[in-house]
Protein backbone atom coordinates (compact mmCIF):
# COMPACT_ATOMS: atom_id res chain seq x y z
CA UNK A 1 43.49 149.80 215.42
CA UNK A 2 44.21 152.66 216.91
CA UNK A 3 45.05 152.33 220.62
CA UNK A 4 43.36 154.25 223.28
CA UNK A 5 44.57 154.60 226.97
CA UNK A 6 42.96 153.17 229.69
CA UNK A 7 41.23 155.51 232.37
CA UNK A 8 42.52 155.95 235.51
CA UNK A 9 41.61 154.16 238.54
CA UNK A 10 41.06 156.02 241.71
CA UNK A 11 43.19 154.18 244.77
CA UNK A 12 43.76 155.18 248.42
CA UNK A 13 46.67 156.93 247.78
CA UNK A 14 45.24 158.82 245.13
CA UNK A 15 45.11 158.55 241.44
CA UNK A 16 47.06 155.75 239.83
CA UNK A 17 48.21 156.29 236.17
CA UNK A 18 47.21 153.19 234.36
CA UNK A 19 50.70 151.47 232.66
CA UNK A 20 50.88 152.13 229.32
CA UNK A 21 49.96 149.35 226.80
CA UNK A 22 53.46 147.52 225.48
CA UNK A 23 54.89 149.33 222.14
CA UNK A 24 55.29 146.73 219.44
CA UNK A 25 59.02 145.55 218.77
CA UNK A 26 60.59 147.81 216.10
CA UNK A 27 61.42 145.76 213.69
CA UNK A 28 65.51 145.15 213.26
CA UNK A 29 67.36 146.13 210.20
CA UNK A 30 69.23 143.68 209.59
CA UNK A 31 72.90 144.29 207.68
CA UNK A 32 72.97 143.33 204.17
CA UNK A 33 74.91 140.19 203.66
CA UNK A 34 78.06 140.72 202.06
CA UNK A 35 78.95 138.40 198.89
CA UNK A 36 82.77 137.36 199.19
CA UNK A 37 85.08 138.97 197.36
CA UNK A 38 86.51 136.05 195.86
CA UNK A 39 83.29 135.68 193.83
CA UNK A 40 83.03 138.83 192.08
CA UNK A 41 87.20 138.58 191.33
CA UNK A 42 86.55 135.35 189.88
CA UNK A 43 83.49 136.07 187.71
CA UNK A 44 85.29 139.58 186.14
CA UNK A 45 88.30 137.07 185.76
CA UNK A 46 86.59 134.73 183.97
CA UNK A 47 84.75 137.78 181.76
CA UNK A 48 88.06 138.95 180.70
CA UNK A 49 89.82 135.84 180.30
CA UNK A 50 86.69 134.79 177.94
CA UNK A 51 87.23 138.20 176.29
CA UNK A 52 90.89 137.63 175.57
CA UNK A 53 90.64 134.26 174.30
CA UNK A 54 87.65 136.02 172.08
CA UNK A 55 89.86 138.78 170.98
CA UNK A 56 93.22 135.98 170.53
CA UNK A 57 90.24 133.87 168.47
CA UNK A 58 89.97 136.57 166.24
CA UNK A 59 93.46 138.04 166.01
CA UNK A 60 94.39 134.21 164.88
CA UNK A 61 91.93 133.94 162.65
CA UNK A 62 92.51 137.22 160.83
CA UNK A 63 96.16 136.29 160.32
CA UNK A 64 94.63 132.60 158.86
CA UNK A 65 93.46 134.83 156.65
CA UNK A 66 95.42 137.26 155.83
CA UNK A 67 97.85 134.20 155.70
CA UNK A 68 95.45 132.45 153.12
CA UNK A 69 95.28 135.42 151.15
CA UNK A 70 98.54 136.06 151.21
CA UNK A 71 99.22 132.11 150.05
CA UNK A 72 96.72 132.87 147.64
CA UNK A 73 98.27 135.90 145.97
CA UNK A 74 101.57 134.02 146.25
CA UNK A 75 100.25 130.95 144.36
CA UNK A 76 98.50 133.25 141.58
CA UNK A 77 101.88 135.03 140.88
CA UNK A 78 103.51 131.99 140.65
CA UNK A 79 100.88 130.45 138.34
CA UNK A 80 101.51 133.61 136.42
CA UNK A 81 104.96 133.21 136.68
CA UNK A 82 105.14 129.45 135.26
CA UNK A 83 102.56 130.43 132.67
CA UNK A 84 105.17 133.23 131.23
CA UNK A 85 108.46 130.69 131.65
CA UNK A 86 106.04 128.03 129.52
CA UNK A 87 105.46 130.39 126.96
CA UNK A 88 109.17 131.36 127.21
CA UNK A 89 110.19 128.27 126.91
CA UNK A 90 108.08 127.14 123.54
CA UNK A 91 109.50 130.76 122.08
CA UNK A 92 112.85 129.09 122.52
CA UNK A 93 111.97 125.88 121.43
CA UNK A 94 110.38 127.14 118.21
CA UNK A 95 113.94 129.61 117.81
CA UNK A 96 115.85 126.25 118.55
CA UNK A 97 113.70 124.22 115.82
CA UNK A 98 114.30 127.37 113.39
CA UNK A 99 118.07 127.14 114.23
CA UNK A 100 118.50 123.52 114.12
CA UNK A 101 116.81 123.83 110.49
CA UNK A 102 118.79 126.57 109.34
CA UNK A 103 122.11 125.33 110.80
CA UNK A 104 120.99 121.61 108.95
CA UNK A 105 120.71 124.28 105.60
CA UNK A 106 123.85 125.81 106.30
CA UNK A 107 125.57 122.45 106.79
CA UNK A 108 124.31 121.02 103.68
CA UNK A 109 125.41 123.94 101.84
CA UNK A 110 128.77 123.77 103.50
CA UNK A 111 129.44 120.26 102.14
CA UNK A 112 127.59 120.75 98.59
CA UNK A 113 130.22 123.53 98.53
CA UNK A 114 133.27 121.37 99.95
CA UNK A 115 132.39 118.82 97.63
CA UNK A 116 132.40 121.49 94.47
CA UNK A 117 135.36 122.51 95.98
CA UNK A 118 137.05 118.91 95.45
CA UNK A 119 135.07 118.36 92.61
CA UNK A 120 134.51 121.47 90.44
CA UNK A 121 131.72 121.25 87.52
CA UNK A 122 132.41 122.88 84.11
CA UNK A 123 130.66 123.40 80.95
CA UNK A 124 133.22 122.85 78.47
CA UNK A 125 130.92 122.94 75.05
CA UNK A 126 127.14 124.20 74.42
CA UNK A 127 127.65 125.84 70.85
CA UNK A 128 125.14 124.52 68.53
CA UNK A 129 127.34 123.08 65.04
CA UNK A 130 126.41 121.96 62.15
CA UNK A 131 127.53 118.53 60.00
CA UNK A 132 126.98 118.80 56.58
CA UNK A 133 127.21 115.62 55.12
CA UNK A 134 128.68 111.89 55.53
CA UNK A 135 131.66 113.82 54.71
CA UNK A 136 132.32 115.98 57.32
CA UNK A 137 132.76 115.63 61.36
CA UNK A 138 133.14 117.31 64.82
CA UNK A 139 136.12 116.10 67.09
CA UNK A 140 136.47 117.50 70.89
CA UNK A 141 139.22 116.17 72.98
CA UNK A 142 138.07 114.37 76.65
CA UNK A 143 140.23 116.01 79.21
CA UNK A 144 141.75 113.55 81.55
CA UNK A 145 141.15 113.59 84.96
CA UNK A 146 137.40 114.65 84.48
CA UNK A 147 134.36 112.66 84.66
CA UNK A 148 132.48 113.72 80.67
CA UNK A 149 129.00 114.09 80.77
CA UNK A 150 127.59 113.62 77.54
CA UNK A 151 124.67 115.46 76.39
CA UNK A 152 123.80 116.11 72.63
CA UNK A 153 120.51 116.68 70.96
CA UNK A 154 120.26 116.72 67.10
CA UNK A 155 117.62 117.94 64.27
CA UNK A 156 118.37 114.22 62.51
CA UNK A 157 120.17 111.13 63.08
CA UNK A 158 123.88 111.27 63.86
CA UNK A 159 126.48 108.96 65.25
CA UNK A 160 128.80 109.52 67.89
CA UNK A 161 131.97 107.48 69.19
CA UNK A 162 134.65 108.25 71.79
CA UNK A 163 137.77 107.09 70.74
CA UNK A 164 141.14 106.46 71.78
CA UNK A 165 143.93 108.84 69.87
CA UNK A 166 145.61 105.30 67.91
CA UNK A 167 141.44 104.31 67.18
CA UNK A 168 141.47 108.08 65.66
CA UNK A 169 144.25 107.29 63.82
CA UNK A 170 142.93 104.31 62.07
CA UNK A 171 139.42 105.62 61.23
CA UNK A 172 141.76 108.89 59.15
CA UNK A 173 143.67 105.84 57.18
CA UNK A 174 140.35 104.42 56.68
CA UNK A 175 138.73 107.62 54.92
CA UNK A 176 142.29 108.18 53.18
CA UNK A 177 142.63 104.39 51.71
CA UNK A 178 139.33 105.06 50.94
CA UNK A 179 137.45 102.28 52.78
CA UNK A 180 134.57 103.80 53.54
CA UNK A 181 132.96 107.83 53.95
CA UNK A 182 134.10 109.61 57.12
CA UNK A 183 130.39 108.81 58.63
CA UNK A 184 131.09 105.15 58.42
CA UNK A 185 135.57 104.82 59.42
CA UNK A 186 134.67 107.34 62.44
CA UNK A 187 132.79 104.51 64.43
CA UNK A 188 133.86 101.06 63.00
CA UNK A 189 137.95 101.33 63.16
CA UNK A 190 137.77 101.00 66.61
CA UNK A 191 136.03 102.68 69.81
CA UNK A 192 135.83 103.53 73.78
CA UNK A 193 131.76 103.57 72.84
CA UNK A 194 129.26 104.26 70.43
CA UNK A 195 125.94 105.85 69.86
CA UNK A 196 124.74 104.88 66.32
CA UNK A 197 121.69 106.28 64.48
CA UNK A 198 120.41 108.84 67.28
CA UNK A 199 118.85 112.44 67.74
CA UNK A 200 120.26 112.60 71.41
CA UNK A 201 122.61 110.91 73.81
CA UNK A 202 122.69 111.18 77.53
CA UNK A 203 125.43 109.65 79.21
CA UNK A 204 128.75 109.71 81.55
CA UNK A 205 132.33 108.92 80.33
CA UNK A 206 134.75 107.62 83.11
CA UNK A 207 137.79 105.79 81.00
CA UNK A 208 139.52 109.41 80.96
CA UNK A 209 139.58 109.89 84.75
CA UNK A 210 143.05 108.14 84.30
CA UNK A 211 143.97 108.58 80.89
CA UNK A 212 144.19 111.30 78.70
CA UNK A 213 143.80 109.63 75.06
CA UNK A 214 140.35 110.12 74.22
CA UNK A 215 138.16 111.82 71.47
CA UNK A 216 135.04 112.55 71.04
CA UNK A 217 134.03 112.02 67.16
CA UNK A 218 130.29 113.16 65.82
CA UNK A 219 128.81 112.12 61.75
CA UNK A 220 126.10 111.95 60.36
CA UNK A 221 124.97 110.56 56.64
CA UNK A 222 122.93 114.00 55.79
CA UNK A 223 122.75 117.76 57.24
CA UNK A 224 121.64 118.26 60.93
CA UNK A 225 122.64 120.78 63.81
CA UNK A 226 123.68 119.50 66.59
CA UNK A 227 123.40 121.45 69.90
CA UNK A 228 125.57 120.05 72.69
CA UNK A 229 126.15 120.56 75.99
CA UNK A 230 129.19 118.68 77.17
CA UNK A 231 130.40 119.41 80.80
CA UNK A 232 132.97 117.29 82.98
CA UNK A 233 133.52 117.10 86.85
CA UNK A 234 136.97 117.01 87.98
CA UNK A 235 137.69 113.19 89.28
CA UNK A 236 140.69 112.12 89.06
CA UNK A 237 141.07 108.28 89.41
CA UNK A 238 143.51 106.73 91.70
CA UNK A 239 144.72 104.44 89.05
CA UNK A 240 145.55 104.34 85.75
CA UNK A 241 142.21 103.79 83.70
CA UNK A 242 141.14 102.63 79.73
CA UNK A 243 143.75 102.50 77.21
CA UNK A 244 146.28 103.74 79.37
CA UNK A 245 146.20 100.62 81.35
């Protein structure tokens, strides 16, 4: 509305000037209303506290894990590491097993060689001979002191005695009084032992170990070879032993 002034009124004293209509109130501007301070120092307090517990969050957890990895890593090497040391150590038990074995070998040789060594083995007679008749004989001696290992193979039947030195003796007076053929006084004037009628003998002699007075006395009633292979193992008794007792 737009305001228009009044006209003026004519008085005694002249023209009046008719008041002017009131002005409306200007309106006030009021100050802004201040927040306190303590607010906005608390809420950027809060901010960066929230931001540093964010960030110390994170910084722990990143060294968790670097930790775990780290752990991790760790464990894997040492996995690794007992892995190698069990294959290390079955090496070395497999070296141990092959030692054990050959040091069992080298022992066993050791005492097959101390007991040669204490009690030698010899061949003392592997020529093949022939008999040619009832009349005719082989004689070897039996070394004292020696186990005599008897082994005699023959292309017919012979007869074989071992016999004292005096039985010897008595089967030579037998042949010379002439008692009987040299195939029969051999082996019945006396003897240690006797193997009558066969192609081979196998056997072990001991009465010599402490005497030496034994023979060995082969016959046979027609021609055969006889292939022999006599050996003895040194044994000496600890006592006197057969006829020398």
């Amino acid at each position: 509305m737009i305001d228009r002034p009044a006209p003026a009124v004519e008085s005694a004293a002249g023209l009046q000037v008719a008041p002017l209509p009131a002005a409306a109130p200007t309106p006030k501007n009021e100050p802004p209303i201040a927040r306190p301070a303590g607010v906005l120092i608390g809420r950027g307090w809060w901010t960066t506290a929230l931001a540093a517990a964010v960030l110390v969050a994170a910084g722990g957890l990143w060294l968790v894990y670097n930790d775990d990895l780290a752990y991790q890593s760790a464990l894997r090497a040492r996995t690794i590491d007992n892995e190698s040391l069990q294959g290390q150590n079955m090496i070395l038990q497999g070296q141990l097993t092959a030692d054990q074995s050959t040091l069992s070998a080298a022992q066993a040789a050791l005492a097959a060689a101390h007991a040669e060594l204490a009690h030698p083995h010899l061949g003392i007679w592997t020529v093949a001979q022939s008999i040619q008749g009832p009349t005719y004989y082989l004689a070897a001696g039996v070394p004292d002191a020696f186990t005599y290992h008897v082994r005699l193979r023959s292309t017919g039947a012979m007869n074989v005695s071992i016999v004292s030195f005096d039985q010897f003796s008595a089967a030579v007076k037998c042949i010379e009084n002439g008692a009987g053929t040299t195939n029969w006084c051999m082996h019945h004037s006396g003897a240690a032992t006797s193997w009558l009628g066969v192609k081979s003998v196998n056997s072990d002699f001991h009465l010599a170990e402490g005497c030496a007075a034994y023979l060995m006395v082969i016959t046979a009633p027609s021609r055969v070879t006889v292939t022999p292979n006599v050996s003895v193992t040194y044994n000496p008794a600890s006592h006197v032993t057969g006829t020398c007792a």
